[in-house]
C-alpha atoms as a PDB file:
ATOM      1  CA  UNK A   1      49.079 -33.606 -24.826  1.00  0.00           C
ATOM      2  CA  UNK A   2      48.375 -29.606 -24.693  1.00  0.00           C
ATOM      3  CA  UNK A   3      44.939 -28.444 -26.641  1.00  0.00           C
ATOM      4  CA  UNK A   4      45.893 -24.674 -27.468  1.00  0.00           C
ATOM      5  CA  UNK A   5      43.107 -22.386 -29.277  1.00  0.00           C
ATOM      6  CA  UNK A   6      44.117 -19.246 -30.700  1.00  0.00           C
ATOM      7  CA  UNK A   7      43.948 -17.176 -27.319  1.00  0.00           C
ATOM      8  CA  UNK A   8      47.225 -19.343 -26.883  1.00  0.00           C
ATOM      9  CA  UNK A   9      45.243 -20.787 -23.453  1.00  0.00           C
ATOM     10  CA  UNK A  10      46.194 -24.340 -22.442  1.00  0.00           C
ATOM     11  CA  UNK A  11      44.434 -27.599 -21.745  1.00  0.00           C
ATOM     12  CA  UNK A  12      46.016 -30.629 -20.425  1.00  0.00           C
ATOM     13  CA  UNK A  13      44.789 -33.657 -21.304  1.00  0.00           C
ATOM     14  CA  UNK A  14      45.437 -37.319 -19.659  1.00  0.00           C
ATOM     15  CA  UNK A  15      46.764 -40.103 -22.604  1.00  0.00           C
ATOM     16  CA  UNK A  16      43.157 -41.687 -22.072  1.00  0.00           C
ATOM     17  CA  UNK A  17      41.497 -38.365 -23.497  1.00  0.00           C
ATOM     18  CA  UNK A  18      43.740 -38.253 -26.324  1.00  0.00           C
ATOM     19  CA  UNK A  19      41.577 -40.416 -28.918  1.00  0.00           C
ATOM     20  CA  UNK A  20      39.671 -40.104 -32.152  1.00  0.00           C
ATOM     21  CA  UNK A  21      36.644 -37.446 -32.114  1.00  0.00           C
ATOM     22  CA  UNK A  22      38.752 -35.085 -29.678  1.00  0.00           C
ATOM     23  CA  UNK A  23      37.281 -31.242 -30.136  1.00  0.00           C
ATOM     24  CA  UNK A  24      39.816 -28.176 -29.238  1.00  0.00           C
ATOM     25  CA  UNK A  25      36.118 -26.573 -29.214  1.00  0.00           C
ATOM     26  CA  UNK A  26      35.373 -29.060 -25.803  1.00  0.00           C
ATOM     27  CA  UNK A  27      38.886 -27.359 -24.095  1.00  0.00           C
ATOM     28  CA  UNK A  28      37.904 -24.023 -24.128  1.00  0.00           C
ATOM     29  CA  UNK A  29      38.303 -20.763 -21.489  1.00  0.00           C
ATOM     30  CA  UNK A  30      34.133 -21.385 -21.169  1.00  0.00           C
ATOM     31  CA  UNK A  31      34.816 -24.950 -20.727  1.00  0.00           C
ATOM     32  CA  UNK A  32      37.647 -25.136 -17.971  1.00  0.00           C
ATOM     33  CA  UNK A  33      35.570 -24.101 -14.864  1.00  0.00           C
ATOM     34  CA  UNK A  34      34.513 -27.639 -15.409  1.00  0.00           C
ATOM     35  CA  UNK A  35      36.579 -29.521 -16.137  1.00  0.00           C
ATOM     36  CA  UNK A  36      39.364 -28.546 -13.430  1.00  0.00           C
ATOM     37  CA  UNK A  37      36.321 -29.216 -11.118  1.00  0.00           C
ATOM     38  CA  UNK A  38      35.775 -32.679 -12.713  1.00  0.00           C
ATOM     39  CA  UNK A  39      40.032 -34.036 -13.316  1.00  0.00           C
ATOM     40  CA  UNK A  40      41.440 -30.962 -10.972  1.00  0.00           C
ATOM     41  CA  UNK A  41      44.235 -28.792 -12.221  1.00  0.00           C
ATOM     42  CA  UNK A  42      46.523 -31.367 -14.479  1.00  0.00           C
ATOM     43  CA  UNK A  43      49.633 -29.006 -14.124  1.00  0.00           C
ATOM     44  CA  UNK A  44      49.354 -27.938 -10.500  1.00  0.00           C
ATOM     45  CA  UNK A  45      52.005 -30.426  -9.603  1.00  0.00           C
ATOM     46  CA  UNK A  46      54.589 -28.424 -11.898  1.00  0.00           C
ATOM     47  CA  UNK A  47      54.041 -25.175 -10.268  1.00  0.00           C
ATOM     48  CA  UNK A  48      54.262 -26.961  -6.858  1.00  0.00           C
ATOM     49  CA  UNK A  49      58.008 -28.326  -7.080  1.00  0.00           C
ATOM     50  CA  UNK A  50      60.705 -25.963  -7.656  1.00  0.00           C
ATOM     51  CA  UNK A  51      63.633 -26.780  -8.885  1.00  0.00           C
ATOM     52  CA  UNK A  52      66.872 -25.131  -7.808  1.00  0.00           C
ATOM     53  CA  UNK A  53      69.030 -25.236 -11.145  1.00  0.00           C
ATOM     54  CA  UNK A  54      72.244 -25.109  -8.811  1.00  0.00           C
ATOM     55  CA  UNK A  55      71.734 -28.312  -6.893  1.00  0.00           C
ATOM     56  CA  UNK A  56      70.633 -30.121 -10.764  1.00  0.00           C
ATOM     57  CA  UNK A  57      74.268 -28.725 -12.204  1.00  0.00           C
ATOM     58  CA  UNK A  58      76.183 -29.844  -8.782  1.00  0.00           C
ATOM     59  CA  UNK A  59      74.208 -33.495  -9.249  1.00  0.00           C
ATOM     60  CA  UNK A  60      75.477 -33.435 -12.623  1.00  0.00           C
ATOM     61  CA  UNK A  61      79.334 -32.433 -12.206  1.00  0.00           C
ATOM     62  CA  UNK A  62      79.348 -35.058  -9.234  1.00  0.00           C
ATOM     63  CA  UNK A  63      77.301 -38.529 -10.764  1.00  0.00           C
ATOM     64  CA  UNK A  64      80.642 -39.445 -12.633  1.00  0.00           C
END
């Protein structure tokens, strides 16, 4: 799930976090210092892997 305020900045959340009581006001720009420190940076692993859209299309033509 992705808290977004009106600056259009971005908090991931983990499923467990997701839950009655949640406050956008507790995922804010003053807030994330925090909490990357405390769960680490949720979408790190995204930036980490490229993908190479060639090799997914080749994968494709050939898994007949």
């Amino acid at each position: 799930m992705i808290i977004t305020s009106i600056f259009q900045k971005r908090s991931y959340l983990i499923w467990n976090e997701v839950k009655t009581g949640l406050d956008k006001h507790d995922f804010t720009i003053f807030t994330m210092a925090d909490r990357i420190a405390k769960v680490g940076d949720l979408f790190a692993p995204v930036l980490e892997r490229a993908v190479v859209i060639e090799e997914v299309l080749e994968k494709l033509d050939n898994s007949d």
